[in-house]
ModelCIF file with pLDDT and N, C-alpha, C, O atoms, coordinates in Angstrom:
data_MODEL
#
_entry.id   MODEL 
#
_entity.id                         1 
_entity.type                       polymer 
_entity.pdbx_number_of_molecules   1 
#
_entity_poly.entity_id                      1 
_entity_poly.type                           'polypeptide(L)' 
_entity_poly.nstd_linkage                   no 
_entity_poly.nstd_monomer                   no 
_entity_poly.pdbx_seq_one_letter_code       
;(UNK)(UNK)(UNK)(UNK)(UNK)(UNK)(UNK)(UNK)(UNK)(UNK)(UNK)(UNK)(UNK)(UNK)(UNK)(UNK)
(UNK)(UNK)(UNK)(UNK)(UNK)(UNK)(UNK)(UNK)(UNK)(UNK)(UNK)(UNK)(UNK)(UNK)(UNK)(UNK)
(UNK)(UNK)(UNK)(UNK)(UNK)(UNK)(UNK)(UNK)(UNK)(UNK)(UNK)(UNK)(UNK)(UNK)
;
_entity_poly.pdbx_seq_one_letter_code_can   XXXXXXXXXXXXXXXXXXXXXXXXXXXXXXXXXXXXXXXXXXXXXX 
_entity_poly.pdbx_strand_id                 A 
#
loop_
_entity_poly_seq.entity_id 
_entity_poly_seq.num 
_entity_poly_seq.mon_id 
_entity_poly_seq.hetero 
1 1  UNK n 
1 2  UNK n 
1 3  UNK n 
1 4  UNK n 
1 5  UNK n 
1 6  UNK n 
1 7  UNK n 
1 8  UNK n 
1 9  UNK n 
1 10 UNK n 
1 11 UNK n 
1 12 UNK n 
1 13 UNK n 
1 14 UNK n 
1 15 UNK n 
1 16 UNK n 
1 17 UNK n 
1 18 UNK n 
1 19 UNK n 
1 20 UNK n 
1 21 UNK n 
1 22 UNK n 
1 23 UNK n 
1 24 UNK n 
1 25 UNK n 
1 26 UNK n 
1 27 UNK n 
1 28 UNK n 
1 29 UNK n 
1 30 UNK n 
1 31 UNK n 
1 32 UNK n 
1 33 UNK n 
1 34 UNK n 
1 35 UNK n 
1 36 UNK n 
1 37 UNK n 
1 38 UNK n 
1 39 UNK n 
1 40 UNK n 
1 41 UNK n 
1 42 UNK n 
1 43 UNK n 
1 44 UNK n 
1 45 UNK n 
1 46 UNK n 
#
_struct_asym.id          A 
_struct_asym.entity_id   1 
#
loop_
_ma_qa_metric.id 
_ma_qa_metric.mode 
_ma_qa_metric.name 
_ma_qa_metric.software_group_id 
_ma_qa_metric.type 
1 global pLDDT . pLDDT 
2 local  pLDDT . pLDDT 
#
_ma_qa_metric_global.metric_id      1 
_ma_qa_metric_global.metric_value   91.28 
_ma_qa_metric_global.model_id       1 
_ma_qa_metric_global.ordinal_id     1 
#
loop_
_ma_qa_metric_local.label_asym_id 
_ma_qa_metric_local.label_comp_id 
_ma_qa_metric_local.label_seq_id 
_ma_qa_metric_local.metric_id 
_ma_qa_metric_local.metric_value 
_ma_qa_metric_local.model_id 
_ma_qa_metric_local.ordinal_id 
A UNK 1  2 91.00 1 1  
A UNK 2  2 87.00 1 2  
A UNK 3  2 84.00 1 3  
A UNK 4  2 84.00 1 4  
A UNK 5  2 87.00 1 5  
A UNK 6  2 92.00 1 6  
A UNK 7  2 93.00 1 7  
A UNK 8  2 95.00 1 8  
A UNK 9  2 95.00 1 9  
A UNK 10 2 95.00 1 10 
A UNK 11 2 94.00 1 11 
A UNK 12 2 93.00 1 12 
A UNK 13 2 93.00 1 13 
A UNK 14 2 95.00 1 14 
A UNK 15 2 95.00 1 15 
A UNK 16 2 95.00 1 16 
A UNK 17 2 94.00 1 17 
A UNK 18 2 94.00 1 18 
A UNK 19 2 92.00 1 19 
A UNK 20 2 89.00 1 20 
A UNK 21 2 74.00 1 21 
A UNK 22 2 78.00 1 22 
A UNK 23 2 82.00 1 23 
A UNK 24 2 79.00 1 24 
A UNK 25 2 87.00 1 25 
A UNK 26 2 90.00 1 26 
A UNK 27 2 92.00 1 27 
A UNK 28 2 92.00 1 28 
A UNK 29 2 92.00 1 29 
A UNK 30 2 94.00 1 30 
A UNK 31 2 94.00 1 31 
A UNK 32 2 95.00 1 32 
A UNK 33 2 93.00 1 33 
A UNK 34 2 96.00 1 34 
A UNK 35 2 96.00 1 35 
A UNK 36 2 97.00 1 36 
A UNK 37 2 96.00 1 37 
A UNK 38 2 97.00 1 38 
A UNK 39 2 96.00 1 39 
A UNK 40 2 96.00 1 40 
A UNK 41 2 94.00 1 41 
A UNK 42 2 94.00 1 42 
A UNK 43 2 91.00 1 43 
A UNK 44 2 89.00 1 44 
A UNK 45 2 87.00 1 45 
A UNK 46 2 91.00 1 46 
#
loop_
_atom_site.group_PDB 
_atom_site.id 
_atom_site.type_symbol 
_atom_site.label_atom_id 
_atom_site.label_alt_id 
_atom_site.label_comp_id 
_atom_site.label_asym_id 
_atom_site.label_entity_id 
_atom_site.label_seq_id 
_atom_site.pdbx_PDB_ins_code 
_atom_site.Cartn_x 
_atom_site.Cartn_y 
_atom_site.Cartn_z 
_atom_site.occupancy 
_atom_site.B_iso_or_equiv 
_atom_site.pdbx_formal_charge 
_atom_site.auth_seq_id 
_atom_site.auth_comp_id 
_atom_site.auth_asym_id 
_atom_site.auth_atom_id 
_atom_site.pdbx_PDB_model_num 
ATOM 1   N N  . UNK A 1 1  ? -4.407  7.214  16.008 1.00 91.00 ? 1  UNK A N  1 
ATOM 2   C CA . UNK A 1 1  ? -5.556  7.895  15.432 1.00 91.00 ? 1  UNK A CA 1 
ATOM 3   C C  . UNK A 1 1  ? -5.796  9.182  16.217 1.00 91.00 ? 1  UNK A C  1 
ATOM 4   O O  . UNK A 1 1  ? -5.444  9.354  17.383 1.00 91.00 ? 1  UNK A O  1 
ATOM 5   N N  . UNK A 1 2  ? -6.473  10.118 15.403 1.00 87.00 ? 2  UNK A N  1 
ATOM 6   C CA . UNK A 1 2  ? -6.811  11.516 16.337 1.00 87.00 ? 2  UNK A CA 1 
ATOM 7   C C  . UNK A 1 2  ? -7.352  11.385 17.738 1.00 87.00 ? 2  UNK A C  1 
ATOM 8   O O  . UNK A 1 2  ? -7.084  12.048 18.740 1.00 87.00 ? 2  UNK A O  1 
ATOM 9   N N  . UNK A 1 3  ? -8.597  9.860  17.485 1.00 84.00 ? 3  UNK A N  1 
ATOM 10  C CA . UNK A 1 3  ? -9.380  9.968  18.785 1.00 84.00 ? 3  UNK A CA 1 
ATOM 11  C C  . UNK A 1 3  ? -8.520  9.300  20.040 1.00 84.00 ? 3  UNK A C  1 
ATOM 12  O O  . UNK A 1 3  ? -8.984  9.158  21.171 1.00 84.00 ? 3  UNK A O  1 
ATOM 13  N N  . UNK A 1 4  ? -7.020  8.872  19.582 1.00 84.00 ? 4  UNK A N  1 
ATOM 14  C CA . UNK A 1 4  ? -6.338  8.561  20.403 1.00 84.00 ? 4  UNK A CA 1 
ATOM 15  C C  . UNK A 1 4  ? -6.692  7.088  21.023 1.00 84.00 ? 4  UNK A C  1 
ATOM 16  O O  . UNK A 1 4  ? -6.193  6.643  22.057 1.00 84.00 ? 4  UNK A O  1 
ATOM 17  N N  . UNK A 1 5  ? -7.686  6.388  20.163 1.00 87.00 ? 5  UNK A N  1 
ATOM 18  C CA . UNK A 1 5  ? -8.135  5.289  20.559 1.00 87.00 ? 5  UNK A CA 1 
ATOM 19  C C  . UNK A 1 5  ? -7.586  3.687  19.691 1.00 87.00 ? 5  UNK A C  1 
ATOM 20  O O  . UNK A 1 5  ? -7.796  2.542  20.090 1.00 87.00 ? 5  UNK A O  1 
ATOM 21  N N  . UNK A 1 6  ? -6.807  4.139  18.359 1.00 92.00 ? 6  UNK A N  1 
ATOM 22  C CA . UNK A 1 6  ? -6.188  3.163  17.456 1.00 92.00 ? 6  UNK A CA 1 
ATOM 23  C C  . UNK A 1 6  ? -4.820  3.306  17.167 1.00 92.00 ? 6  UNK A C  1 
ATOM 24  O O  . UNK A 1 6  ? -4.295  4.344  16.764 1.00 92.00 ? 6  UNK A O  1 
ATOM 25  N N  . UNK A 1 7  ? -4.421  2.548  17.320 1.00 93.00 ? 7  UNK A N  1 
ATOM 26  C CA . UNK A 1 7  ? -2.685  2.299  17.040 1.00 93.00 ? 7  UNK A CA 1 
ATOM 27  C C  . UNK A 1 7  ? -2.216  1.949  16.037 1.00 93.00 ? 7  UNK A C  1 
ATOM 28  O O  . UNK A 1 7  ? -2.036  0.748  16.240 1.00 93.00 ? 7  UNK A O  1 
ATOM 29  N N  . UNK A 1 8  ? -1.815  2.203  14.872 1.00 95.00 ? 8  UNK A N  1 
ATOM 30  C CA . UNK A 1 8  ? -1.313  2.097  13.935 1.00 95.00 ? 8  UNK A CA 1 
ATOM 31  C C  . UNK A 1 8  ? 0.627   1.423  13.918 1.00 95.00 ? 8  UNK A C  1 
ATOM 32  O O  . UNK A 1 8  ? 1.647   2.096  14.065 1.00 95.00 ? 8  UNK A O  1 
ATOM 33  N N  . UNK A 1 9  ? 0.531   0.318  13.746 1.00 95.00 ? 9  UNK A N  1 
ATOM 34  C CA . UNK A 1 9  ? 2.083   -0.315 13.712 1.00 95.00 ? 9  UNK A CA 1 
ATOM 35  C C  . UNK A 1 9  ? 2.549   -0.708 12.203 1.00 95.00 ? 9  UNK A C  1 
ATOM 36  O O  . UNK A 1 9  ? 1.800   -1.054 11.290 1.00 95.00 ? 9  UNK A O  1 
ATOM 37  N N  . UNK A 1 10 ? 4.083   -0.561 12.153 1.00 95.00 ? 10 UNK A N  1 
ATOM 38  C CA . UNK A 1 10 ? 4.580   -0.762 10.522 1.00 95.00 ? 10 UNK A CA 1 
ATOM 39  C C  . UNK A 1 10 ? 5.564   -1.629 10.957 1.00 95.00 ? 10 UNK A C  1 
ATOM 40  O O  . UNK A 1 10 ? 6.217   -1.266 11.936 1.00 95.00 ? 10 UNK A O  1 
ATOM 41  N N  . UNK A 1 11 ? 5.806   -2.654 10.466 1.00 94.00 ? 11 UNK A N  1 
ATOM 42  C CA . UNK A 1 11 ? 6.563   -3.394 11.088 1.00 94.00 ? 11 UNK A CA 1 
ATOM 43  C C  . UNK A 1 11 ? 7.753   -3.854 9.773  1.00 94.00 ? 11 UNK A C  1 
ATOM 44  O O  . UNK A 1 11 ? 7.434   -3.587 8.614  1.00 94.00 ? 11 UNK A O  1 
ATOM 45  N N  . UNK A 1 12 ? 9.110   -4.548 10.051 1.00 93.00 ? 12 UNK A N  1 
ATOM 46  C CA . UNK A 1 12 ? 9.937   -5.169 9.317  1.00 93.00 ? 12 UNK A CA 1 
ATOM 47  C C  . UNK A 1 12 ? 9.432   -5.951 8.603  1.00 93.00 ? 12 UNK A C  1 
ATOM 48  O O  . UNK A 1 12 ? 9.773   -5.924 7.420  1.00 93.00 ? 12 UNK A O  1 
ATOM 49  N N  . UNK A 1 13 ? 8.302   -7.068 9.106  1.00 93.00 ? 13 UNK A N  1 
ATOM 50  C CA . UNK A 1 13 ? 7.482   -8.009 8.481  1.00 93.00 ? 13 UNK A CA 1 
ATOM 51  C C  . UNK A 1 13 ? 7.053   -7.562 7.342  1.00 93.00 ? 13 UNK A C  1 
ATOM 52  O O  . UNK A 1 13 ? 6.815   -8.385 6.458  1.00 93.00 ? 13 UNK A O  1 
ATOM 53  N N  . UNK A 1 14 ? 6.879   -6.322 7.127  1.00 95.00 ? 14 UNK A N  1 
ATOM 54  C CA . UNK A 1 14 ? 6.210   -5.789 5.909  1.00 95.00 ? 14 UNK A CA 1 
ATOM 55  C C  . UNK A 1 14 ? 4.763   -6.115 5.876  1.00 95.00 ? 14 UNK A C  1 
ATOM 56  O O  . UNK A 1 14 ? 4.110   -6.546 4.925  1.00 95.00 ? 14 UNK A O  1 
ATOM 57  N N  . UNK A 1 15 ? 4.237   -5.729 7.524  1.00 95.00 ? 15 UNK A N  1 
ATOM 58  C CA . UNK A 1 15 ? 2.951   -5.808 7.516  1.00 95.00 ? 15 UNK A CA 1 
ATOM 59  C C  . UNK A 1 15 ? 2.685   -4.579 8.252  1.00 95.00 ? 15 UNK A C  1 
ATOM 60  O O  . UNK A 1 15 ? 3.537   -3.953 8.883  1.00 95.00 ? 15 UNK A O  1 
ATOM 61  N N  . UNK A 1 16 ? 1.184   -4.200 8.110  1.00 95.00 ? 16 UNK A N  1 
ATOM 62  C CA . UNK A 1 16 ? 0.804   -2.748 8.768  1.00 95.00 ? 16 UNK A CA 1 
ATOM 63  C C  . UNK A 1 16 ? -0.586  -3.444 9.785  1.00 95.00 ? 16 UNK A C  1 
ATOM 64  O O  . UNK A 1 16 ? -1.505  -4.242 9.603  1.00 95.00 ? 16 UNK A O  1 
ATOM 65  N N  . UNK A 1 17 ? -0.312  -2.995 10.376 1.00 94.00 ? 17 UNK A N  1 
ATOM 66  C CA . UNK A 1 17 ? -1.414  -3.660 11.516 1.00 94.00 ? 17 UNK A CA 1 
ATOM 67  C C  . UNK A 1 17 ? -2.297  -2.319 12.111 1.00 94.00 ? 17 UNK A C  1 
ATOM 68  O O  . UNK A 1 17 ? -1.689  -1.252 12.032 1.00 94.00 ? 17 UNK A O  1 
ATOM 69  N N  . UNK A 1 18 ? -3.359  -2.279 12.564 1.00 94.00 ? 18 UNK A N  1 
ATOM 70  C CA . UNK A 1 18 ? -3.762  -1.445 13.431 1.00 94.00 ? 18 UNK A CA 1 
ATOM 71  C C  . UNK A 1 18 ? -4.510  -2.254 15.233 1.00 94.00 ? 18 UNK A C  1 
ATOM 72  O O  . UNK A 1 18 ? -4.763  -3.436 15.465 1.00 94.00 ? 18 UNK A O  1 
ATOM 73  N N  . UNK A 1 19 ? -4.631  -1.267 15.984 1.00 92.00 ? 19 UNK A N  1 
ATOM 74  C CA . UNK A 1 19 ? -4.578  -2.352 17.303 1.00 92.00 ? 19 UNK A CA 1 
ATOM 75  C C  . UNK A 1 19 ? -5.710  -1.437 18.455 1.00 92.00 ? 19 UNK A C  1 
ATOM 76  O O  . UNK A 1 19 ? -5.680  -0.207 18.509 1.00 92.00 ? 19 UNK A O  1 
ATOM 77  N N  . UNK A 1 20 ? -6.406  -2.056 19.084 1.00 89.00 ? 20 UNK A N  1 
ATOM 78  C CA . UNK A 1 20 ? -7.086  -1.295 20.162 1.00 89.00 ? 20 UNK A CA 1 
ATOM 79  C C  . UNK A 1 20 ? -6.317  -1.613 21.468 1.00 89.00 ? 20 UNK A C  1 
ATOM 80  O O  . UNK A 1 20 ? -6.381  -2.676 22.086 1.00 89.00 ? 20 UNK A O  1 
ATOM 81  N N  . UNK A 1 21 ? -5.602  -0.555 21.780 1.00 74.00 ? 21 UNK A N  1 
ATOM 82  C CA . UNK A 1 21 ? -4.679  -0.538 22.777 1.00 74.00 ? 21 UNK A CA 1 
ATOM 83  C C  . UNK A 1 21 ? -5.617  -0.956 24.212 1.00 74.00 ? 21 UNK A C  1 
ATOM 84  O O  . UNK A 1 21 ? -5.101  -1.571 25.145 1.00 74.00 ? 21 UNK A O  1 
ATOM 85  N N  . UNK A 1 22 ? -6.915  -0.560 24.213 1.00 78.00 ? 22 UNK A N  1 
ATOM 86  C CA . UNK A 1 22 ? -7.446  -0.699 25.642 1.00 78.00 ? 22 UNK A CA 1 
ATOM 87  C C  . UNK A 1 22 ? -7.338  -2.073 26.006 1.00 78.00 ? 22 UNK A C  1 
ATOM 88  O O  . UNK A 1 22 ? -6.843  -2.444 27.071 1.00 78.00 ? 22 UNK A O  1 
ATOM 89  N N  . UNK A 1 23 ? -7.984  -3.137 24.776 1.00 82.00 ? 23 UNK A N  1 
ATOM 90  C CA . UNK A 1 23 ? -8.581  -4.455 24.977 1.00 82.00 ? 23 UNK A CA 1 
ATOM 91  C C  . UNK A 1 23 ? -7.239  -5.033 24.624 1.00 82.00 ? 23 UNK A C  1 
ATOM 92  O O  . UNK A 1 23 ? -7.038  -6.152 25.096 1.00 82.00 ? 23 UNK A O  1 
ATOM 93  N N  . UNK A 1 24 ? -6.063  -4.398 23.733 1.00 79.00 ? 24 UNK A N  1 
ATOM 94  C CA . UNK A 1 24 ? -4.654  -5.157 23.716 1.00 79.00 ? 24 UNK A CA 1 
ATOM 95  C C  . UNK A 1 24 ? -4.884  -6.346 22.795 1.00 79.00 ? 24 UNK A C  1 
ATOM 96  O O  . UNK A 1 24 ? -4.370  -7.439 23.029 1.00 79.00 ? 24 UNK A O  1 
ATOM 97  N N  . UNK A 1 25 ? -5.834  -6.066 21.518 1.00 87.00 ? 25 UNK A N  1 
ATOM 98  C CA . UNK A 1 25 ? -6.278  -6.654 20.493 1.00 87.00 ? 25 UNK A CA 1 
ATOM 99  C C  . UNK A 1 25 ? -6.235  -6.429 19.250 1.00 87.00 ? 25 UNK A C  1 
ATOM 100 O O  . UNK A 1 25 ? -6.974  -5.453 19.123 1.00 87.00 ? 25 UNK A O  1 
ATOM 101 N N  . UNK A 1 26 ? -5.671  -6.825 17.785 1.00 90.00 ? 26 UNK A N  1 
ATOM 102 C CA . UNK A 1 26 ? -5.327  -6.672 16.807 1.00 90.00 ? 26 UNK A CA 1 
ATOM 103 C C  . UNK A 1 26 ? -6.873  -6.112 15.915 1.00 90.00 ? 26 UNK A C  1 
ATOM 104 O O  . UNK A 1 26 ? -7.861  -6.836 15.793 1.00 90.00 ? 26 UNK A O  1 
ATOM 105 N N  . UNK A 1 27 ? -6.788  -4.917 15.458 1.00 92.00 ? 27 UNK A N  1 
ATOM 106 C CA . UNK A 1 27 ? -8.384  -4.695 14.921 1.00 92.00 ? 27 UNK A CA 1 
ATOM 107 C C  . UNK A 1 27 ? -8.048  -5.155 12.940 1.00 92.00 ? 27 UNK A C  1 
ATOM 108 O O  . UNK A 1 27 ? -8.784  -5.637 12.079 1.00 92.00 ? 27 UNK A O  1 
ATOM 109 N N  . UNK A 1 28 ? -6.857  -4.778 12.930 1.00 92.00 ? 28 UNK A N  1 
ATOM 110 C CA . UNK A 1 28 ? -6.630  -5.029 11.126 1.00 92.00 ? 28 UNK A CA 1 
ATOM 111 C C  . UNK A 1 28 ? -5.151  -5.486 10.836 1.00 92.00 ? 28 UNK A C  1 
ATOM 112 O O  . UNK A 1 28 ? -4.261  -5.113 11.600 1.00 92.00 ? 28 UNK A O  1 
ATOM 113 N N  . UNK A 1 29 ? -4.880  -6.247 9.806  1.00 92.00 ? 29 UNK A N  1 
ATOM 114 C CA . UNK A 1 29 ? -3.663  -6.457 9.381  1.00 92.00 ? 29 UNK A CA 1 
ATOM 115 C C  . UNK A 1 29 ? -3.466  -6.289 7.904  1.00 92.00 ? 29 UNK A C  1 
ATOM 116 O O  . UNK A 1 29 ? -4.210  -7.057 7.293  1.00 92.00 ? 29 UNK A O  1 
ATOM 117 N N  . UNK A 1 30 ? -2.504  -5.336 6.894  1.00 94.00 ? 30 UNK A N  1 
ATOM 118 C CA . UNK A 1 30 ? -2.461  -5.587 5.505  1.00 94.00 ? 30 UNK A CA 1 
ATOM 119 C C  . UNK A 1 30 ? -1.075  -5.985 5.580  1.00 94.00 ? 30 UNK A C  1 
ATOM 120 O O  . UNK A 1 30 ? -0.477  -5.843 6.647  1.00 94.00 ? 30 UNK A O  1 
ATOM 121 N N  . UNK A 1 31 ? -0.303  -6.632 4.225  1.00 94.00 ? 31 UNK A N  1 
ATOM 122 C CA . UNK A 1 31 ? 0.556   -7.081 3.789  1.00 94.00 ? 31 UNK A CA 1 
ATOM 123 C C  . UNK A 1 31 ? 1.137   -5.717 2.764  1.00 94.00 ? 31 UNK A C  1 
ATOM 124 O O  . UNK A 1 31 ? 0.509   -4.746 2.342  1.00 94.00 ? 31 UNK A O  1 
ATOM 125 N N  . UNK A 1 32 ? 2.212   -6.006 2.627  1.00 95.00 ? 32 UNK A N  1 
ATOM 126 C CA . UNK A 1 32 ? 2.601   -4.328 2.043  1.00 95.00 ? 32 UNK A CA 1 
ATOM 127 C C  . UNK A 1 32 ? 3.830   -5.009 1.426  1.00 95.00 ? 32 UNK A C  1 
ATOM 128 O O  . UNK A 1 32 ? 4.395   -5.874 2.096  1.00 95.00 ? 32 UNK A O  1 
ATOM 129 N N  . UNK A 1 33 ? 4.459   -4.583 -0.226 1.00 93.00 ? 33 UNK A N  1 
ATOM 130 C CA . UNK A 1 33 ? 5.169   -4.936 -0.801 1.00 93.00 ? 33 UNK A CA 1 
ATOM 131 C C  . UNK A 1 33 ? 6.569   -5.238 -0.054 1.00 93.00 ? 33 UNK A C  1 
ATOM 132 O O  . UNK A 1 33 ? 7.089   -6.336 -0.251 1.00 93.00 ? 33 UNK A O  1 
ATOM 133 N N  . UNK A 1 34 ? 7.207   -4.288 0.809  1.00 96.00 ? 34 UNK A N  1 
ATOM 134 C CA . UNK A 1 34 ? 8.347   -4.304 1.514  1.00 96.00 ? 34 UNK A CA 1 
ATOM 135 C C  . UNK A 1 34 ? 8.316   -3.932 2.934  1.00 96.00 ? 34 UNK A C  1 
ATOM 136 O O  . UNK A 1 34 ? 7.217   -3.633 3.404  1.00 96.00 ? 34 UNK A O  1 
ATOM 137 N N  . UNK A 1 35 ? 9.332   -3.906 3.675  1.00 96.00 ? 35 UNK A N  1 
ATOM 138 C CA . UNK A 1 35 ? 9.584   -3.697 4.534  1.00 96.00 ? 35 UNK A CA 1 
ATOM 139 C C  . UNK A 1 35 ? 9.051   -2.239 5.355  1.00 96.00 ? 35 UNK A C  1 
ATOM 140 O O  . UNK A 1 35 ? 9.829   -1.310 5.570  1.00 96.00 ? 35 UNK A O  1 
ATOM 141 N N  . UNK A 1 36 ? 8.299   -2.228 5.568  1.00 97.00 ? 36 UNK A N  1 
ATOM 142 C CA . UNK A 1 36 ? 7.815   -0.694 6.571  1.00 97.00 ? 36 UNK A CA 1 
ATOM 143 C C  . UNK A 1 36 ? 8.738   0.330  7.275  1.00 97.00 ? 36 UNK A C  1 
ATOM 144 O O  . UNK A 1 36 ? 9.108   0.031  8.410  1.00 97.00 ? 36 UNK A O  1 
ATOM 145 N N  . UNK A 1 37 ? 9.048   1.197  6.881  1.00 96.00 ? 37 UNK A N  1 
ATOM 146 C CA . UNK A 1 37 ? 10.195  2.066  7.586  1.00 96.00 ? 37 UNK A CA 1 
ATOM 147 C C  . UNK A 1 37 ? 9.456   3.590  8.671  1.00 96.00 ? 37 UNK A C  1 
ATOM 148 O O  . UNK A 1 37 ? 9.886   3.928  9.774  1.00 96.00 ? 37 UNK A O  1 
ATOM 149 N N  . UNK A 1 38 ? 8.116   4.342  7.791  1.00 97.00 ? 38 UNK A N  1 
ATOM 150 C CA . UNK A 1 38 ? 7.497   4.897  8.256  1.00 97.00 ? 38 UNK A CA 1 
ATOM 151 C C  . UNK A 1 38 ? 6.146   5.064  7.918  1.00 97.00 ? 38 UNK A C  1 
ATOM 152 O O  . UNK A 1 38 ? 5.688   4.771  6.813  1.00 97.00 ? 38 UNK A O  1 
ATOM 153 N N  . UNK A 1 39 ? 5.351   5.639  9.066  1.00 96.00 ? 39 UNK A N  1 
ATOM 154 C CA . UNK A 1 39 ? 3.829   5.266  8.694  1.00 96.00 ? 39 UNK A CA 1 
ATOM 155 C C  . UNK A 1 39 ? 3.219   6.848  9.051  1.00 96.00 ? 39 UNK A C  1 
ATOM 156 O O  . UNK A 1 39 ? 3.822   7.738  9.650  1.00 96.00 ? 39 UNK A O  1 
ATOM 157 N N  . UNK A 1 40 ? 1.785   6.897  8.465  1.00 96.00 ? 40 UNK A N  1 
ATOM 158 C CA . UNK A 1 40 ? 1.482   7.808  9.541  1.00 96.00 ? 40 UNK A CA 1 
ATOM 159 C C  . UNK A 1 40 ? -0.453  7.898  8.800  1.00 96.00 ? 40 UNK A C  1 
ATOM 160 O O  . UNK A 1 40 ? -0.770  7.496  7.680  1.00 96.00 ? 40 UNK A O  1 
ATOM 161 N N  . UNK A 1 41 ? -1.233  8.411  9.639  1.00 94.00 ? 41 UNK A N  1 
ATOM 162 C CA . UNK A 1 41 ? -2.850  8.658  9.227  1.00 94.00 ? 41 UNK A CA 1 
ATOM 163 C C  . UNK A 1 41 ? -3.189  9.831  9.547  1.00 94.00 ? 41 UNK A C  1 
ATOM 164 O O  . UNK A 1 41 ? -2.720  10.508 10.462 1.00 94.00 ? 41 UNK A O  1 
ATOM 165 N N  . UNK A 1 42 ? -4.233  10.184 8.605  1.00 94.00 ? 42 UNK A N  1 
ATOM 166 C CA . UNK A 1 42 ? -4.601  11.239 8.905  1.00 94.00 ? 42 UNK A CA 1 
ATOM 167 C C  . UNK A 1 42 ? -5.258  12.293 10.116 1.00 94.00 ? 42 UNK A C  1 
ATOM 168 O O  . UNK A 1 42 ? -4.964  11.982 11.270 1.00 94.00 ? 42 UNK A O  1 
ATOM 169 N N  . UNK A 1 43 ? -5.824  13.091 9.994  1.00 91.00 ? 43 UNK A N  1 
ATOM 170 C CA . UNK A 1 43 ? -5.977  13.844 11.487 1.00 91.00 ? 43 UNK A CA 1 
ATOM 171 C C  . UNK A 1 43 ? -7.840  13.732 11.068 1.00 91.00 ? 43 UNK A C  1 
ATOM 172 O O  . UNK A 1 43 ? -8.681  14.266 11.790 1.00 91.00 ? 43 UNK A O  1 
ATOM 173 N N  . UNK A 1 44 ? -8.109  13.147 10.122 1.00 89.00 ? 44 UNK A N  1 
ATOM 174 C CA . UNK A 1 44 ? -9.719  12.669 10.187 1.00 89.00 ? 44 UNK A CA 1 
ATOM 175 C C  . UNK A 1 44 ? -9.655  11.537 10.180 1.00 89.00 ? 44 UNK A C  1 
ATOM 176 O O  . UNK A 1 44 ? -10.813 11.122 10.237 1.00 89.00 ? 44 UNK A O  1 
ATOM 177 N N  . UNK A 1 45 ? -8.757  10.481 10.131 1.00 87.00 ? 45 UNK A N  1 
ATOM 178 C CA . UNK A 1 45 ? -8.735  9.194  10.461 1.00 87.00 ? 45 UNK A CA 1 
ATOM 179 C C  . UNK A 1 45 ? -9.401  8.188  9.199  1.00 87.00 ? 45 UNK A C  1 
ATOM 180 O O  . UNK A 1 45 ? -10.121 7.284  9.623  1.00 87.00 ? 45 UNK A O  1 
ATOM 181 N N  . UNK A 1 46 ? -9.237  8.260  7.806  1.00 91.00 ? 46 UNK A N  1 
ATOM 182 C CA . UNK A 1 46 ? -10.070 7.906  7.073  1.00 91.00 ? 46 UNK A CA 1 
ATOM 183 C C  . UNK A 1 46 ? -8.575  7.286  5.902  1.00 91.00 ? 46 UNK A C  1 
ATOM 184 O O  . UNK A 1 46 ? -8.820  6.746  4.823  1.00 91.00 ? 46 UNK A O  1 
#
């Protein structure tokens, strides 16, 4: 994320996760038709 505070992961699982790197804790998980190859969010974070 811009504020440099959320992690955004795409994984083989064909799941997209986001993560708070400080506390090393999963904040969201979606399920996504296939396999994840590349990801990316915006620079307002929305």
């Amino acid at each position: 994320s811009r504020d440099g505070l959320t992690l955004w992961t795409g994984g083989l699982d064909s799941t997209l996760r986001s993560w708070d790197f400080r506390q090393r804790r999963e904040l969201s998980k979606a399920n996504c038709a296939a396999q994840i190859f590349s990801l990316g969010c915006t620079p307002t974070d929305d």
